[in-house]
C-alpha atoms as a PDB file:
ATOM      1  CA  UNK A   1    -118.274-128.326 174.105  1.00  0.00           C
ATOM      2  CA  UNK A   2    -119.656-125.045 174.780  1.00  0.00           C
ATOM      3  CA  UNK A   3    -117.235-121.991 173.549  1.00  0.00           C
ATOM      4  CA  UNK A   4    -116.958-119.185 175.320  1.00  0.00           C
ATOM      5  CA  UNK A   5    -117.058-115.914 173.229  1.00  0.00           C
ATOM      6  CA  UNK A   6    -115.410-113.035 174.709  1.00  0.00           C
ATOM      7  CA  UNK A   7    -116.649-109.661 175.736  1.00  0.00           C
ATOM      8  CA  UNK A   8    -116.873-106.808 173.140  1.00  0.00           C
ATOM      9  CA  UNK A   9    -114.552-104.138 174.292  1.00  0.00           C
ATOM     10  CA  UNK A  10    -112.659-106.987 176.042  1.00  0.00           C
ATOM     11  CA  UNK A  11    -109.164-107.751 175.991  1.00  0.00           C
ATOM     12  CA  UNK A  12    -108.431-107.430 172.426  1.00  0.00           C
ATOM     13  CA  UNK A  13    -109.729-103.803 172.911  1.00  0.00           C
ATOM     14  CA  UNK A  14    -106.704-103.148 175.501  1.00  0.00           C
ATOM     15  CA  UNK A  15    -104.159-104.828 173.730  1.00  0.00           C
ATOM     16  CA  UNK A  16    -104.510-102.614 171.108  1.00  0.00           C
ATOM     17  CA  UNK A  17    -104.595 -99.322 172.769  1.00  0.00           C
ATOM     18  CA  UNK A  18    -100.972-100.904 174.368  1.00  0.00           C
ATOM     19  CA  UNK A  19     -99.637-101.531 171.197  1.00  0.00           C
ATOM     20  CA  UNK A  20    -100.827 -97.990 170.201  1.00  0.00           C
ATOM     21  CA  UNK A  21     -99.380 -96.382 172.965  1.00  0.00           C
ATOM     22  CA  UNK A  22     -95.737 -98.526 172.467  1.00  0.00           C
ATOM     23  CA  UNK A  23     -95.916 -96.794 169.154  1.00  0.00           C
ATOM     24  CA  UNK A  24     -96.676 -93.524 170.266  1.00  0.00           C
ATOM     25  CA  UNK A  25     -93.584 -93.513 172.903  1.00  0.00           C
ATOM     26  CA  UNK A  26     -91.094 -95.552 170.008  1.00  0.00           C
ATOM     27  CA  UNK A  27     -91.614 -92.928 167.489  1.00  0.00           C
ATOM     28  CA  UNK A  28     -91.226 -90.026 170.277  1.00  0.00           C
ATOM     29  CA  UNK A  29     -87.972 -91.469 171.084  1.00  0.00           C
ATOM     30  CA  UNK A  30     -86.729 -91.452 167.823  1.00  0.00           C
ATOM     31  CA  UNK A  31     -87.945 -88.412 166.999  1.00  0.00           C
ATOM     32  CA  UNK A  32     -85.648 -87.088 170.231  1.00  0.00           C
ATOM     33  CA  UNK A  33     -82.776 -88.946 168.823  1.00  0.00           C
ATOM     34  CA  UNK A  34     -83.552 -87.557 165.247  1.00  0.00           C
ATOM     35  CA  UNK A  35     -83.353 -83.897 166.710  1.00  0.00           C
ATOM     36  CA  UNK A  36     -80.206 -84.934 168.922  1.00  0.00           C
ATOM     37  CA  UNK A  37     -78.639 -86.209 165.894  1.00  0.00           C
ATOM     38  CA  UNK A  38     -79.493 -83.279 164.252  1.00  0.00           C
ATOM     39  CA  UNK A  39     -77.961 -80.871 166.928  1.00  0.00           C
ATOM     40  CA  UNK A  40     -75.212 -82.873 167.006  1.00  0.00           C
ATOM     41  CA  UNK A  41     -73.825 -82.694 163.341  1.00  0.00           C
ATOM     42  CA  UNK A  42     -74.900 -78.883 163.696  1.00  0.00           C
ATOM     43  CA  UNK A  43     -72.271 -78.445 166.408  1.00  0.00           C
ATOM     44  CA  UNK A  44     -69.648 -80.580 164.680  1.00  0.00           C
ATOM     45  CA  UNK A  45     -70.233 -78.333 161.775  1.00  0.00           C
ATOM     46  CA  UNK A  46     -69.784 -74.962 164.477  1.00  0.00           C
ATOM     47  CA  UNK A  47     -65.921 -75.744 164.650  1.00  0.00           C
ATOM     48  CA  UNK A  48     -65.616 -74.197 161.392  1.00  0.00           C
ATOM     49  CA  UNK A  49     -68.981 -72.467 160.338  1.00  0.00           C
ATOM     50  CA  UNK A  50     -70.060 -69.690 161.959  1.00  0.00           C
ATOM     51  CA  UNK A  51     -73.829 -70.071 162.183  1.00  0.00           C
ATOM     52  CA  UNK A  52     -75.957 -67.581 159.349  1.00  0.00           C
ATOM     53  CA  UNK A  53     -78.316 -67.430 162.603  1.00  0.00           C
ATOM     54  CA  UNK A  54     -79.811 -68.524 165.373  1.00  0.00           C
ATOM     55  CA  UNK A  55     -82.774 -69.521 167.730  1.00  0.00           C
ATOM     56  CA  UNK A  56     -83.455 -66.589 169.585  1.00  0.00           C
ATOM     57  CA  UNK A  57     -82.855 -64.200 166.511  1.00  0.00           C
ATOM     58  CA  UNK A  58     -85.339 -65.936 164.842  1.00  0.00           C
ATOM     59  CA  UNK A  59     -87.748 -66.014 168.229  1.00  0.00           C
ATOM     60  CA  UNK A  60     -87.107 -61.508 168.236  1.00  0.00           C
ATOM     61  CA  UNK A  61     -87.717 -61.824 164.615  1.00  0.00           C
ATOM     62  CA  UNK A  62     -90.895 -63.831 164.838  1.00  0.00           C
ATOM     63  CA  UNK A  63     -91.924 -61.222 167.930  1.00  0.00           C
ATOM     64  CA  UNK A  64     -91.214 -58.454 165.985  1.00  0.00           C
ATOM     65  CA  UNK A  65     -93.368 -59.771 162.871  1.00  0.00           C
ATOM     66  CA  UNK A  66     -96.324 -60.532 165.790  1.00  0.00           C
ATOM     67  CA  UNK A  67     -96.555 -57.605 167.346  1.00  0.00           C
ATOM     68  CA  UNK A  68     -95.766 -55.224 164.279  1.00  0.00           C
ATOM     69  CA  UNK A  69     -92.761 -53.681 165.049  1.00  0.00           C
ATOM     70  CA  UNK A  70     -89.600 -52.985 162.448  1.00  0.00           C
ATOM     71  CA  UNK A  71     -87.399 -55.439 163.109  1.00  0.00           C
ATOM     72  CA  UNK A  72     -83.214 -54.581 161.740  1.00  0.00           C
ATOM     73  CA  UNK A  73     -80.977 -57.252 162.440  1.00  0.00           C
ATOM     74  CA  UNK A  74     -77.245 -56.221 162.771  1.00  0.00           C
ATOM     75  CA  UNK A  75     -75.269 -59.496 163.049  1.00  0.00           C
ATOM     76  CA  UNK A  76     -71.497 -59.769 161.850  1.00  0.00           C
ATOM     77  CA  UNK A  77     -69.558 -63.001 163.555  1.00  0.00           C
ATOM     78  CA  UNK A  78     -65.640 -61.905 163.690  1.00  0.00           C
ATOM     79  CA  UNK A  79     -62.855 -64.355 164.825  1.00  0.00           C
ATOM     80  CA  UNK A  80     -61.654 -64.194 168.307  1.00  0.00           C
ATOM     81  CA  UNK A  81     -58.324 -62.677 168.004  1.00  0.00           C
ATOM     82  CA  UNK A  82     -60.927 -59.611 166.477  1.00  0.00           C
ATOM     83  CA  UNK A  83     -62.027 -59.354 169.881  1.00  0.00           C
ATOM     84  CA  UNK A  84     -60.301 -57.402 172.244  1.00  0.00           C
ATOM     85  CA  UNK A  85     -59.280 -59.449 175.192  1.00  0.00           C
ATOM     86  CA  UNK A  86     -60.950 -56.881 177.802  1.00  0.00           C
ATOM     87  CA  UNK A  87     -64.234 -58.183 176.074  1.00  0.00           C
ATOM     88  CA  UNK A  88     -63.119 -61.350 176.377  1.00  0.00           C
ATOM     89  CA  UNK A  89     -61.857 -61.069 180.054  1.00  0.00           C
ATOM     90  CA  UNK A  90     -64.386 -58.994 181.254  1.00  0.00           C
ATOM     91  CA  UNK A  91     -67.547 -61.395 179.777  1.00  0.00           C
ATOM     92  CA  UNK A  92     -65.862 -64.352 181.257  1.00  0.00           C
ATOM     93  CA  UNK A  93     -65.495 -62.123 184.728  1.00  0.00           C
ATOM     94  CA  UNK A  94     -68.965 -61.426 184.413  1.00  0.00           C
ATOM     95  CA  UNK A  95     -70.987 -64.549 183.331  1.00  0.00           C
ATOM     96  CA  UNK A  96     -68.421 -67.604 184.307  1.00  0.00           C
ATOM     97  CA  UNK A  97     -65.578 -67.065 186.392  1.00  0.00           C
ATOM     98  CA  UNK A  98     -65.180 -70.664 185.846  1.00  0.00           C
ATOM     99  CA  UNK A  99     -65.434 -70.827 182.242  1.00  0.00           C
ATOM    100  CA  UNK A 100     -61.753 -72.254 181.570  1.00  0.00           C
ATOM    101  CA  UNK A 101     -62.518 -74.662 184.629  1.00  0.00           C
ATOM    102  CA  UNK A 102     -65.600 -76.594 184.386  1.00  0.00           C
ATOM    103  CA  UNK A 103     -67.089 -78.847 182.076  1.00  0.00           C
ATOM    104  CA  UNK A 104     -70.198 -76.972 180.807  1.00  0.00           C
ATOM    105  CA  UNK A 105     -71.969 -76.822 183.888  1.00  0.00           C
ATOM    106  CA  UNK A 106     -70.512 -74.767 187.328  1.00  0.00           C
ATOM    107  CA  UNK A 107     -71.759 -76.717 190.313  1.00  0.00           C
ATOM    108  CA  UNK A 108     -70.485 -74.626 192.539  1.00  0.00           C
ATOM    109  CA  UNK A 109     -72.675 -71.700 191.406  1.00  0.00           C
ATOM    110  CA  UNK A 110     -75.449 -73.430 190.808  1.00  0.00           C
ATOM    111  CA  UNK A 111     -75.375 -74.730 194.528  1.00  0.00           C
ATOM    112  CA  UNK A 112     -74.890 -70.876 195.770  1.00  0.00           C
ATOM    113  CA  UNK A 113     -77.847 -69.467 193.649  1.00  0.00           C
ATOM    114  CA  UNK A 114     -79.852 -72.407 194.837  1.00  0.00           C
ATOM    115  CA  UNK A 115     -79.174 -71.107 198.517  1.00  0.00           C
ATOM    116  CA  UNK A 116     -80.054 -67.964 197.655  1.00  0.00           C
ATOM    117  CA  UNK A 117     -83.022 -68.649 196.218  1.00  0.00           C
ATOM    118  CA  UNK A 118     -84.393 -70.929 199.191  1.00  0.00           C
ATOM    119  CA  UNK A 119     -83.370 -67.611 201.486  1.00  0.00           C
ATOM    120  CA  UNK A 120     -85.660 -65.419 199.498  1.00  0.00           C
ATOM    121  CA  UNK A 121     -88.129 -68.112 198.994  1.00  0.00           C
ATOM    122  CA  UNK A 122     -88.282 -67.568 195.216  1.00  0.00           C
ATOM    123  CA  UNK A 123     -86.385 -68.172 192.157  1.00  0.00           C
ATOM    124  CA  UNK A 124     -83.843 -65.876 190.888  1.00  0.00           C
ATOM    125  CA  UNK A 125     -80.707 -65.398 188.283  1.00  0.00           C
ATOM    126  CA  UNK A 126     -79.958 -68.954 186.607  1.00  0.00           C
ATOM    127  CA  UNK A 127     -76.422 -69.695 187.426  1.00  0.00           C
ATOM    128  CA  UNK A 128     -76.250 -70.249 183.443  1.00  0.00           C
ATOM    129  CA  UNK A 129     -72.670 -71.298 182.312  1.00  0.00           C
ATOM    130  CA  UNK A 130     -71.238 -69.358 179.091  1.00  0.00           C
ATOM    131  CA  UNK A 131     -71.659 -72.901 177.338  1.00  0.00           C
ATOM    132  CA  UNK A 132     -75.401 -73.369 178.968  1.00  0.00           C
ATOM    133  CA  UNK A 133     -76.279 -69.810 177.615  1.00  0.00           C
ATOM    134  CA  UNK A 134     -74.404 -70.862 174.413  1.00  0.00           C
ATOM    135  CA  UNK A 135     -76.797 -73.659 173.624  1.00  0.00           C
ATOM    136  CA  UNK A 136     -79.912 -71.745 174.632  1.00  0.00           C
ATOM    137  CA  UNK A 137     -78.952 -68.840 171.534  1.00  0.00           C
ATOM    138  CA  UNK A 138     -78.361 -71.647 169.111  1.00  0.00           C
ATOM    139  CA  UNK A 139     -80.828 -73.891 169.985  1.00  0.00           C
ATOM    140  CA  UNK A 140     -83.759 -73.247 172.186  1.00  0.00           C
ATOM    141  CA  UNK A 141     -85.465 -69.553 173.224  1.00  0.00           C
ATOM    142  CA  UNK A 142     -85.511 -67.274 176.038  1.00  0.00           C
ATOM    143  CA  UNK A 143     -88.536 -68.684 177.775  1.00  0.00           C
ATOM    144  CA  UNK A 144     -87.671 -70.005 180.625  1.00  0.00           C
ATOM    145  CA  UNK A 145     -89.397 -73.355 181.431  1.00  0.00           C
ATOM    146  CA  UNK A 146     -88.298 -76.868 183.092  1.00  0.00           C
ATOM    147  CA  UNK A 147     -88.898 -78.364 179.406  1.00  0.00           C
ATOM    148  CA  UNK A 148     -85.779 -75.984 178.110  1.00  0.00           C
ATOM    149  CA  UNK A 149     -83.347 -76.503 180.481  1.00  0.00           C
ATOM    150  CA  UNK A 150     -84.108 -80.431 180.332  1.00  0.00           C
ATOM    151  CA  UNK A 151     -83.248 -80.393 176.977  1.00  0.00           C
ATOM    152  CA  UNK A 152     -80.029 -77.756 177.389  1.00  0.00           C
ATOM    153  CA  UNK A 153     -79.009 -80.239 180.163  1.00  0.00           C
ATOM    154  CA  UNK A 154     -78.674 -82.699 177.531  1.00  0.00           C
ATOM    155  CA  UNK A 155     -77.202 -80.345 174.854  1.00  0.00           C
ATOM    156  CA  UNK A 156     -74.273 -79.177 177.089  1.00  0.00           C
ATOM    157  CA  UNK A 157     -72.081 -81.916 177.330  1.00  0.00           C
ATOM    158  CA  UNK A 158     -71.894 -82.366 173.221  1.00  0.00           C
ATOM    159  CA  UNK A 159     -71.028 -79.463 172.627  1.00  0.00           C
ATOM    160  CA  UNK A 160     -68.321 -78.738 175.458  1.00  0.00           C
ATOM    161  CA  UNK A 161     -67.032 -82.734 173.852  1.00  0.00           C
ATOM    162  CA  UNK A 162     -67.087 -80.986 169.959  1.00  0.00           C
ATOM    163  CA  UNK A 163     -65.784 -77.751 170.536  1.00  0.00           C
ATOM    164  CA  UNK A 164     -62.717 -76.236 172.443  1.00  0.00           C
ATOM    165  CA  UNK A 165     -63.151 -73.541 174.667  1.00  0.00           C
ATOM    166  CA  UNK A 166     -61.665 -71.127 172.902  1.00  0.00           C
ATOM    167  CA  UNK A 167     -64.577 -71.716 169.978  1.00  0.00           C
ATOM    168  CA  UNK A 168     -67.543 -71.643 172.720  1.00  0.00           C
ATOM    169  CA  UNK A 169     -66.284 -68.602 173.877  1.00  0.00           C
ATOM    170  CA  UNK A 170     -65.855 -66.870 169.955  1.00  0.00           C
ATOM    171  CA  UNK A 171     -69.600 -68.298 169.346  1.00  0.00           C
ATOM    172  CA  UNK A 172     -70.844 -67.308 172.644  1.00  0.00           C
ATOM    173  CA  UNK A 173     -69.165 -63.365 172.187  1.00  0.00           C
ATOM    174  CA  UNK A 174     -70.778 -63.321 168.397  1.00  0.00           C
ATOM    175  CA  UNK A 175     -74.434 -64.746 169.067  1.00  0.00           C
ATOM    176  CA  UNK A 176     -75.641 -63.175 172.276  1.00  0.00           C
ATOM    177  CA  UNK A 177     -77.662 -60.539 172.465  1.00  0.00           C
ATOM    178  CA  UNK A 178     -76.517 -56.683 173.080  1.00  0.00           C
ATOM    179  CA  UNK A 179     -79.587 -54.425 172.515  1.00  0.00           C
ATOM    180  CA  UNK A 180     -82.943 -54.936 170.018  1.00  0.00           C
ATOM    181  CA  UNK A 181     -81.498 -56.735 167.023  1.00  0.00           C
ATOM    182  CA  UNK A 182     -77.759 -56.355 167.880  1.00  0.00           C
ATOM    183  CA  UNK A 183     -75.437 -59.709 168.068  1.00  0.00           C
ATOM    184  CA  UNK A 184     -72.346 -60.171 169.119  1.00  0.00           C
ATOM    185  CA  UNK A 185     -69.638 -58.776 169.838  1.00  0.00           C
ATOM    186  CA  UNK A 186     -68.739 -56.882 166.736  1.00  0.00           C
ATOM    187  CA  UNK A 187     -71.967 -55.273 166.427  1.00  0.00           C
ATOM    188  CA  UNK A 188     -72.469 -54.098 169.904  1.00  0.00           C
ATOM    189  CA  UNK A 189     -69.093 -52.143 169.741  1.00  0.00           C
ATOM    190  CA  UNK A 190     -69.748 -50.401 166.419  1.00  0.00           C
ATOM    191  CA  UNK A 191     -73.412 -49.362 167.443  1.00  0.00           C
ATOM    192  CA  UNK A 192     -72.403 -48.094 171.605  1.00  0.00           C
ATOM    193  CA  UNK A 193     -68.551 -47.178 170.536  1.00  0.00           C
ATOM    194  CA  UNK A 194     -68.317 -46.499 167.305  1.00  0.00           C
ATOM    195  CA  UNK A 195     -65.095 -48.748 166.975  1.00  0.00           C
ATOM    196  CA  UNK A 196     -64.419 -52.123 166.218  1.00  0.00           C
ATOM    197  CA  UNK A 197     -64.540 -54.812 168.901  1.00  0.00           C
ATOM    198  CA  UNK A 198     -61.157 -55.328 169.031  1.00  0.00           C
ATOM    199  CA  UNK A 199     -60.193 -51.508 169.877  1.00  0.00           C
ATOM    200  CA  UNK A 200     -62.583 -51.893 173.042  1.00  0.00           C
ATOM    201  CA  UNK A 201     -60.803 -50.718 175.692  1.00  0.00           C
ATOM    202  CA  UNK A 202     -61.472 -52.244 179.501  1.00  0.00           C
ATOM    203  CA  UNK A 203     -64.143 -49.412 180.794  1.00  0.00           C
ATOM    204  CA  UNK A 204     -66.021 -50.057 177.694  1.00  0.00           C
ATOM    205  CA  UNK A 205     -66.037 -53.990 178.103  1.00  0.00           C
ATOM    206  CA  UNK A 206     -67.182 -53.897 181.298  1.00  0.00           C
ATOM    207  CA  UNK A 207     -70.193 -52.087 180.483  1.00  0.00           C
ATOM    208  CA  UNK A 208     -70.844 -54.275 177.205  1.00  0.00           C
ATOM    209  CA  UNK A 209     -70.538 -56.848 179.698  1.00  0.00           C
ATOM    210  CA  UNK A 210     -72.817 -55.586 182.215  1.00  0.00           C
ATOM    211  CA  UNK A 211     -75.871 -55.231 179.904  1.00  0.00           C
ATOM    212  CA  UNK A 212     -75.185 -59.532 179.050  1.00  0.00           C
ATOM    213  CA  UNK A 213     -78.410 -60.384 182.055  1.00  0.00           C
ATOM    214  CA  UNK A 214     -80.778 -57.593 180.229  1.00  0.00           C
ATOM    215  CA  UNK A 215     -79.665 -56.894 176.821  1.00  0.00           C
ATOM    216  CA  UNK A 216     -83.403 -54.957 175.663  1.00  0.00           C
ATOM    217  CA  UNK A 217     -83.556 -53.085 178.903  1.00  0.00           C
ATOM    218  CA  UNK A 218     -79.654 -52.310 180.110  1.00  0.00           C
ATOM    219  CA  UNK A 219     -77.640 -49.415 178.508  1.00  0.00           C
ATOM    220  CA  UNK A 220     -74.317 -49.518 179.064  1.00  0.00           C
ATOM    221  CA  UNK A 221     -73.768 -45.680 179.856  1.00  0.00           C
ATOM    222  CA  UNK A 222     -76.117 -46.683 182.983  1.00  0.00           C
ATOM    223  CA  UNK A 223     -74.041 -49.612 183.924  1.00  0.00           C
ATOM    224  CA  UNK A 224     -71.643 -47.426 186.431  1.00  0.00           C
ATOM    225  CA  UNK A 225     -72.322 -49.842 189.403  1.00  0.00           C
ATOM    226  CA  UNK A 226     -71.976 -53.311 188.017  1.00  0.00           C
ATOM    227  CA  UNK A 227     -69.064 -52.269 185.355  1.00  0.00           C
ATOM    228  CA  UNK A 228     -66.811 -51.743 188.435  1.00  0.00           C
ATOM    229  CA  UNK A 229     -67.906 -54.627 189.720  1.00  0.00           C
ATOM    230  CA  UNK A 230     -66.665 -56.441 186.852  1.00  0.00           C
ATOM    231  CA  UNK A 231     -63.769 -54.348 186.681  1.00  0.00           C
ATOM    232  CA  UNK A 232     -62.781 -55.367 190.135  1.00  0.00           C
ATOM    233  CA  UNK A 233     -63.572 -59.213 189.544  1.00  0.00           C
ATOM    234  CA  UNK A 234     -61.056 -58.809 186.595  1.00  0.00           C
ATOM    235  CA  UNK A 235     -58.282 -56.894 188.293  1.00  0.00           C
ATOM    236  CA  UNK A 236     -58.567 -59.716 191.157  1.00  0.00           C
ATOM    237  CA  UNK A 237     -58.362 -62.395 188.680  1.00  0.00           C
ATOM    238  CA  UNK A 238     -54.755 -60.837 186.920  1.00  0.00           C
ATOM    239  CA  UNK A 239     -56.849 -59.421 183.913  1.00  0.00           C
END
């Protein structure tokens, strides 16, 4: 009886490239959950440890290294109740009226900016929670792309599960950019003010707080405009 031999590059040939390719998306996957292990013990670890830095002040350091430019980093995490409460009140006026609300992500803006958006036919501000910008300064960069706000989509809910609100707000005030290599809160004050952040009184918070959207380009002495905006927005809200 006659046996039939099989065809070179035949099905052997495409069984392997499957296997190959089962490999390839296994070890992919586990290399996601790796990282989102990773991120996950990292915010565990953020109830208590303030973080020595951060993604994007390693992405401006990076820049600054690339393009040859000095780079100083002034960076110096206080507690909350170091904070004076216009900062706090007039941030939370400014970037997430719903802050205290919502679960990490604000539907309800989201939905308006997406209205806008289809009204001007083009994309505009994100509609960026303070726990969605919170997980961007830790963990991803400023570039905006589909890729990084899949993967803050995922980040969000961990971290608004591991952390109160009161600690994603004391992160989110000592992280965040306010001006070439200033972070947080504490920083910002001594470099525009002079004083520390918790002597900020409310005309000076709302222009630290209007400069959030454009840290490297806003100035708070320009801020007239949208600082009593956010003045107004605070006075409405009892603050």
């Amino acid at each position: 009886m006659a046996i039939k031999k099989r065809k070179a590059g035949g099905r052997p040939s495409v069984t392997k490239k499957k296997k190959w390719l089962r490999k390839i998306v296994i070890g992919g996957l586990l290399l996601a959950l790796s990282l989102y292990a990773l991120c996950a013990v990292c915010v565990l670890a953020l109830r208590w440890i303030d973080p020595p830095t951060t993604a994007v002040q390693m992405e401006r350091r990076v820049s600054a290294i690339l393009k040859g430019r000095p780079y100083h980093k002034h960076y110096d995490p206080v507690p909350l109740r170091r904070i004076s409460p216009n900062l706090q009140h007039a941030v939370v006026a400014a970037e997430d009226g719903r802050f205290r609300t919502h679960h990490g992500f604000d539907w309800i803006e989201m939905q308006k900016v997406l209205e806008q958006d289809i009204q001007r036919h083009k994309l505009g501000r994100g509609g960026s929670t303070i726990t969605q910008q919170l997980v961007k300064n830790l963990f991803l960069t400023t570039e905006r792309s589909l890729v990084r706000k899949g993967v803050e989509f995922t980040l969000v809910p961990m971290v608004e599960a591991l952390l109160t609100k009161d600690r994603i707000l004391e992160l989110y005030l000592n992280v965040i950019e306010w001006g070439p290599g200033i972070y947080g809160a504490q920083a910002a004050s001594e470099y525009y003010y002079h004083v520390p952040a918790s002597e900020l009184n409310r005309e000076q918070a709302a222009r630290l707080a209007a400069i959030i959207p454009s840290p490297l380009k806003r100035k708070p002495a320009q801020m007239n405009e949208y600082s009593q905006e956010i003045l107004d927005r605070m006075a409405k809200t009892g603050w």
